[in-house]
PDB file of N, CA and C in Angstrom:
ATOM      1  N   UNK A   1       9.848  18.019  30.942  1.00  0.00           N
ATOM      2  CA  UNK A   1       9.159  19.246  31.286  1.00  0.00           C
ATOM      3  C   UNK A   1       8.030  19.483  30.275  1.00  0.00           C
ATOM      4  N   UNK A   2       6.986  19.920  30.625  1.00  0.00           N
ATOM      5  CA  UNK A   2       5.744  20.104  30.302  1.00  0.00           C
ATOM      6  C   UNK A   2       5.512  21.731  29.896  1.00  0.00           C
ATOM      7  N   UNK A   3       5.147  22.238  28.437  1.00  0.00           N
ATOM      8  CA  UNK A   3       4.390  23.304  28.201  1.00  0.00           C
ATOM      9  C   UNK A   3       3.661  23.217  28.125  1.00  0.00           C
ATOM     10  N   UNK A   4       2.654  24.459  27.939  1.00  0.00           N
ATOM     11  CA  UNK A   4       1.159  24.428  27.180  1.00  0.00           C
ATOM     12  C   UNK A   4       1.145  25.216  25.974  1.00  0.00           C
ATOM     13  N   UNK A   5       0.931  24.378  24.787  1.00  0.00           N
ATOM     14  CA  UNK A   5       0.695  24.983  23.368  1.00  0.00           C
ATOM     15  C   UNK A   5      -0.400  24.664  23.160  1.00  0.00           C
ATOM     16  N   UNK A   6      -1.346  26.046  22.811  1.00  0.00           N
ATOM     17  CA  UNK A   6      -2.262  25.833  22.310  1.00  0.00           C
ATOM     18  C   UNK A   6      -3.519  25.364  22.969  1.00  0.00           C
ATOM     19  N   UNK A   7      -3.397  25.606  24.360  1.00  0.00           N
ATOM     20  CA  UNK A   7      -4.541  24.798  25.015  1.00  0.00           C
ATOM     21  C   UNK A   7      -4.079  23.369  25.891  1.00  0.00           C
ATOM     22  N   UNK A   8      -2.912  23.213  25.279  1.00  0.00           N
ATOM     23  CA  UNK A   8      -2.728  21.354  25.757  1.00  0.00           C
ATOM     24  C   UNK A   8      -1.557  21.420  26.372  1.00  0.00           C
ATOM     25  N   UNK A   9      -1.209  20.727  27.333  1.00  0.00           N
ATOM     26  CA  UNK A   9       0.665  20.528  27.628  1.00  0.00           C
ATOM     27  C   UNK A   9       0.931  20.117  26.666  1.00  0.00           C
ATOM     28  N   UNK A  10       2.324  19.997  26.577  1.00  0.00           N
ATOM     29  CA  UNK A  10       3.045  19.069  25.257  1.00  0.00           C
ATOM     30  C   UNK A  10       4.237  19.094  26.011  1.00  0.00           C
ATOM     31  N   UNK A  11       5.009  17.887  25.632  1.00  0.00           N
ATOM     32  CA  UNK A  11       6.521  17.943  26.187  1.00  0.00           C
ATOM     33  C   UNK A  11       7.281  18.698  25.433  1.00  0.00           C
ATOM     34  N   UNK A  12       7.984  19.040  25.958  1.00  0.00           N
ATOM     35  CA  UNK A  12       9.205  20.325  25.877  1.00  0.00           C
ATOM     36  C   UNK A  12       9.879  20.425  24.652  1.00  0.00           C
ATOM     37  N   UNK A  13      10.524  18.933  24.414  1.00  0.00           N
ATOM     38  CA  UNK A  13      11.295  18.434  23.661  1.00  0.00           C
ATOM     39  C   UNK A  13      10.300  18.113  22.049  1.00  0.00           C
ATOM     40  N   UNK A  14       9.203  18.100  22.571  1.00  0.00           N
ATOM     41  CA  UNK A  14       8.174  17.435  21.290  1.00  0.00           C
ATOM     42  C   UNK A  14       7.845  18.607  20.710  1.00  0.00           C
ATOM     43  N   UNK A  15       7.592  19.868  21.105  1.00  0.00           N
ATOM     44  CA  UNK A  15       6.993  20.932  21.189  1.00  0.00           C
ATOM     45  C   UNK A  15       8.981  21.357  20.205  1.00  0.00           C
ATOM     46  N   UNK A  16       9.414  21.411  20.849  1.00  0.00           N
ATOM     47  CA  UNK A  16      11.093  21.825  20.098  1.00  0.00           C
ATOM     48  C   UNK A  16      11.116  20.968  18.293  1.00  0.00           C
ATOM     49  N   UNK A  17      11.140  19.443  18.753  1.00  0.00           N
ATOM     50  CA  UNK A  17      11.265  18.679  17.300  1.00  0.00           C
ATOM     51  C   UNK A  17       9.942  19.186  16.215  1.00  0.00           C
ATOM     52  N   UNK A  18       8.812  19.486  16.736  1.00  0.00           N
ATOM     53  CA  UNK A  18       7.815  20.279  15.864  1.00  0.00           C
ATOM     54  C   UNK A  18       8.349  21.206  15.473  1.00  0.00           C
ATOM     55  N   UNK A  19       8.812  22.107  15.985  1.00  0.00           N
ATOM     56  CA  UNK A  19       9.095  23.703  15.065  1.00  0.00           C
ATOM     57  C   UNK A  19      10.426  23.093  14.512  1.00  0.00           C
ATOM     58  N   UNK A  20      11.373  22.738  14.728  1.00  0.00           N
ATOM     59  CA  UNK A  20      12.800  22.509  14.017  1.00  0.00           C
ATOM     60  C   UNK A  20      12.177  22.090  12.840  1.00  0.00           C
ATOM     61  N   UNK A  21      11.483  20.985  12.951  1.00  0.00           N
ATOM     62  CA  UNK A  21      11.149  20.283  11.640  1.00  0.00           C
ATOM     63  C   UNK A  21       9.837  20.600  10.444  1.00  0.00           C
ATOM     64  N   UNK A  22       9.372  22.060  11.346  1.00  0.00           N
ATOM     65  CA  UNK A  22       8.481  22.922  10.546  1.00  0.00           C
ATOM     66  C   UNK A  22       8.810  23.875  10.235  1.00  0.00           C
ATOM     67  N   UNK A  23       8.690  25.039  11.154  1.00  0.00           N
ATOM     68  CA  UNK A  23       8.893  26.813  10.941  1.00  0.00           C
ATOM     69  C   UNK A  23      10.192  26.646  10.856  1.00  0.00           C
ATOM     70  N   UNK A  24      11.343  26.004  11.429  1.00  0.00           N
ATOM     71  CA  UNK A  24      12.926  26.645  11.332  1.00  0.00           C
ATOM     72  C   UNK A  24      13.164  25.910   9.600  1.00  0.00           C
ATOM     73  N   UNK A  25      12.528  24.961   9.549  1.00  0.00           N
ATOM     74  CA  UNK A  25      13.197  24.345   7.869  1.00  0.00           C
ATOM     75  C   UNK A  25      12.596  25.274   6.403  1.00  0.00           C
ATOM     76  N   UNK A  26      11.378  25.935   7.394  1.00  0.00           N
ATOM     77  CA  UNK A  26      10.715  26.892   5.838  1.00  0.00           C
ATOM     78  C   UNK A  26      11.599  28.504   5.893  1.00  0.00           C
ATOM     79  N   UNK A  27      11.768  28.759   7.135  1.00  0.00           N
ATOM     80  CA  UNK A  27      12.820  29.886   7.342  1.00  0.00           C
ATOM     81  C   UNK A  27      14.033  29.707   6.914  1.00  0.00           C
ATOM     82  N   UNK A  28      14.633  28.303   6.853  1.00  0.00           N
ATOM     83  CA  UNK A  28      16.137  28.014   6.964  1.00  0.00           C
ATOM     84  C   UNK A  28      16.206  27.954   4.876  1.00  0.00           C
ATOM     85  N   UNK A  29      14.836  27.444   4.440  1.00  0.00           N
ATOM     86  CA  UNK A  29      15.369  27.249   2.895  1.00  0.00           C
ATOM     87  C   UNK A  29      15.559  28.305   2.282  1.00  0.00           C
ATOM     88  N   UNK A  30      15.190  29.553   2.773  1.00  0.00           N
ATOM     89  CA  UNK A  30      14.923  30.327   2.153  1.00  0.00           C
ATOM     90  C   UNK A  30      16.720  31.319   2.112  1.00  0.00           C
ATOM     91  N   UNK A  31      17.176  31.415   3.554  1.00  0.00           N
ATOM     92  CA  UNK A  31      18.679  32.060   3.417  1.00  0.00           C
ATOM     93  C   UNK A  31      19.669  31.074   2.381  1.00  0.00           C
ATOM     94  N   UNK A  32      19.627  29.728   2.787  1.00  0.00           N
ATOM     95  CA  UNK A  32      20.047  28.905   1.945  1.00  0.00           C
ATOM     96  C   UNK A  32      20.245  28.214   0.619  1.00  0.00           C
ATOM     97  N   UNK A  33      19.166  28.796  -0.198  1.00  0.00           N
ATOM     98  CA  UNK A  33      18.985  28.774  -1.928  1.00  0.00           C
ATOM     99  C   UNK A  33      19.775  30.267  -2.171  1.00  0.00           C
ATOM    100  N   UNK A  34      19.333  31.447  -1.394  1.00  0.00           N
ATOM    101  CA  UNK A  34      20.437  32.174  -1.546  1.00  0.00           C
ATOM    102  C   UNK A  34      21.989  31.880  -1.854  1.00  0.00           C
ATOM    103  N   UNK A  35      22.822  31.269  -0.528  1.00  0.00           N
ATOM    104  CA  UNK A  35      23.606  30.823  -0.571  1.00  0.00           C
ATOM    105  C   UNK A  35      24.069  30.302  -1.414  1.00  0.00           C
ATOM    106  N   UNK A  36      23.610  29.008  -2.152  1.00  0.00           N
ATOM    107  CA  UNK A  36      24.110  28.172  -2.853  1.00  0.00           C
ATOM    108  C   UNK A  36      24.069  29.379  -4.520  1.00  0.00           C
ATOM    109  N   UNK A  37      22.924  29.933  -4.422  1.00  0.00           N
ATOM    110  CA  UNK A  37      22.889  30.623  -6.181  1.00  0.00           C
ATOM    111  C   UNK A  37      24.486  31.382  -5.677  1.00  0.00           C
ATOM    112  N   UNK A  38      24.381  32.275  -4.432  1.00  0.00           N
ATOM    113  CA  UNK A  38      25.690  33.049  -4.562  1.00  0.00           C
ATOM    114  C   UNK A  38      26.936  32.407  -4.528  1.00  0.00           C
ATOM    115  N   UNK A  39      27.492  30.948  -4.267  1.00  0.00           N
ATOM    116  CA  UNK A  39      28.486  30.494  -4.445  1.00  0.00           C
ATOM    117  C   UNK A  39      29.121  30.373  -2.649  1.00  0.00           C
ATOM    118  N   UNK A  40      28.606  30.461  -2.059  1.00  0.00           N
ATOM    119  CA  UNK A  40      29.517  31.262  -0.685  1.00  0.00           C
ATOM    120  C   UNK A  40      29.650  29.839  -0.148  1.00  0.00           C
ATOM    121  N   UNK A  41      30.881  29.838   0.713  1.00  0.00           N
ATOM    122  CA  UNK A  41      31.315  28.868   1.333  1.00  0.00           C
ATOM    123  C   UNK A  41      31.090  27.840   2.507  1.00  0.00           C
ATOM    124  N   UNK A  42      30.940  26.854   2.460  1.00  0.00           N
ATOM    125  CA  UNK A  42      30.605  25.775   3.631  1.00  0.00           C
ATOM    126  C   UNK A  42      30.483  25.680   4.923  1.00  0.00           C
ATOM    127  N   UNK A  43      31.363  26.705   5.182  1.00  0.00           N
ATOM    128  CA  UNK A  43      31.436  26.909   7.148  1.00  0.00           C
ATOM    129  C   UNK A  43      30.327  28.668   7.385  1.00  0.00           C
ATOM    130  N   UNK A  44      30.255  29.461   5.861  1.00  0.00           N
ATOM    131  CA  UNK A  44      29.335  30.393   6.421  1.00  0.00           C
ATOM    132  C   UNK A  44      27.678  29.884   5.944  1.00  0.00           C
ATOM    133  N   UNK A  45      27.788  28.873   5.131  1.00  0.00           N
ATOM    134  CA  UNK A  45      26.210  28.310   4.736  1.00  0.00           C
ATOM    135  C   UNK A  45      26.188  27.714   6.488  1.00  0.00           C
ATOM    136  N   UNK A  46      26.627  27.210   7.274  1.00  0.00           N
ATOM    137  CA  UNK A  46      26.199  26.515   7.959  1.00  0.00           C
ATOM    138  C   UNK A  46      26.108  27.858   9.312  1.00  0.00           C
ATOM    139  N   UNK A  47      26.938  28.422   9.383  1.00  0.00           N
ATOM    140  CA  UNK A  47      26.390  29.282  10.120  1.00  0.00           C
ATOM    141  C   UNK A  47      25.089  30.176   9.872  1.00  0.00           C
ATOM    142  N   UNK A  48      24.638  30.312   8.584  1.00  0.00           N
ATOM    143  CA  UNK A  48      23.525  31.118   8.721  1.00  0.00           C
ATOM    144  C   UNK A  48      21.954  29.892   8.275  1.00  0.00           C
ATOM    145  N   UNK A  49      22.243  28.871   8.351  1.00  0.00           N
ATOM    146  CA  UNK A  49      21.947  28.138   8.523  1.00  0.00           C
ATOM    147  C   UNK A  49      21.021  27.894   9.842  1.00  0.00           C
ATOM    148  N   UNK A  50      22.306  28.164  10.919  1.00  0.00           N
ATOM    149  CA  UNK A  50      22.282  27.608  12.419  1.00  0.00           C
ATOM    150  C   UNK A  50      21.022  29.274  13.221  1.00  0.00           C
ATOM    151  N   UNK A  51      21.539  30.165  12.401  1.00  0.00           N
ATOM    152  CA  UNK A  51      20.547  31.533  12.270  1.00  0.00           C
ATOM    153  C   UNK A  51      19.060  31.245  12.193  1.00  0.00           C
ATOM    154  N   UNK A  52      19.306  30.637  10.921  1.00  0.00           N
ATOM    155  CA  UNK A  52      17.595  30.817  10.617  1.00  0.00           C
ATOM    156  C   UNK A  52      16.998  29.978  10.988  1.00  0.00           C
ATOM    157  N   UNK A  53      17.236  28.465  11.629  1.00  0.00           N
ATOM    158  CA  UNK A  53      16.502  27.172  12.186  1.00  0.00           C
ATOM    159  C   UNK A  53      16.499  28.522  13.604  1.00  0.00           C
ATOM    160  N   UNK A  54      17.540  28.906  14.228  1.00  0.00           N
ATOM    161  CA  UNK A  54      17.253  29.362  15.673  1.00  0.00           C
ATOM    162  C   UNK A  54      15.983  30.749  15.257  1.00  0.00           C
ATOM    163  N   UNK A  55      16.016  31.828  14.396  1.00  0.00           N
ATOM    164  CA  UNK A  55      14.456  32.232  14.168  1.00  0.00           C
ATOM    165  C   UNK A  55      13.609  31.457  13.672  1.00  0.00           C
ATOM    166  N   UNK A  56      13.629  30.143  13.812  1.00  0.00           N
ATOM    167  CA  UNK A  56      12.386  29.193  13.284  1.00  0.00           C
ATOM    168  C   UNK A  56      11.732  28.852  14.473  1.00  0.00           C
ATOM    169  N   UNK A  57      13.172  28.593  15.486  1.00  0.00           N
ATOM    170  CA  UNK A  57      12.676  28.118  16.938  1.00  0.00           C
ATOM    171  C   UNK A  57      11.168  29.288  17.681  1.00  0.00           C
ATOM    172  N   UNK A  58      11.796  30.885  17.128  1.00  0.00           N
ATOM    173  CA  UNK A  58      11.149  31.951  18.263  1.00  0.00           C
ATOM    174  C   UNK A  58       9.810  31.979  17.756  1.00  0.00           C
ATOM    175  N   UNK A  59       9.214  31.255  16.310  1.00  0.00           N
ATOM    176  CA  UNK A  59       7.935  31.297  16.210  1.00  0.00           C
ATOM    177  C   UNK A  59       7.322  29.744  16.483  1.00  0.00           C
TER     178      UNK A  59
END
């Protein structure tokens, strides 16, 4: 499936692996250095984790 970003189609999926691997990883470091300074545990780092890549997705 085909969007248009920006002027251009782009595939769906290409248009998805761009932001995961841009906007959700600069959103995602930021809850996550939290995390680790506060000590908090493995199954809630990964849930808020799974948070902030998915507000990485909506920009």
């Amino acid at each position: 499936m085909d969007v248009e970003s920006e002027g251009k189609l782009v595939d769906l999926h290409v248009l998805e692996y761009i932001h995961i691997h841009k906007t959700a990883r600069l959103l995602e470091a930021v809850p996550v250095c939290g995390v680790i300074i506060g000590s908090v545990d493995k199954a809630n780092m990964e849930k808020l984790r799974s948070y902030a890549r998915s507000i990485g997705l909506l920009f």
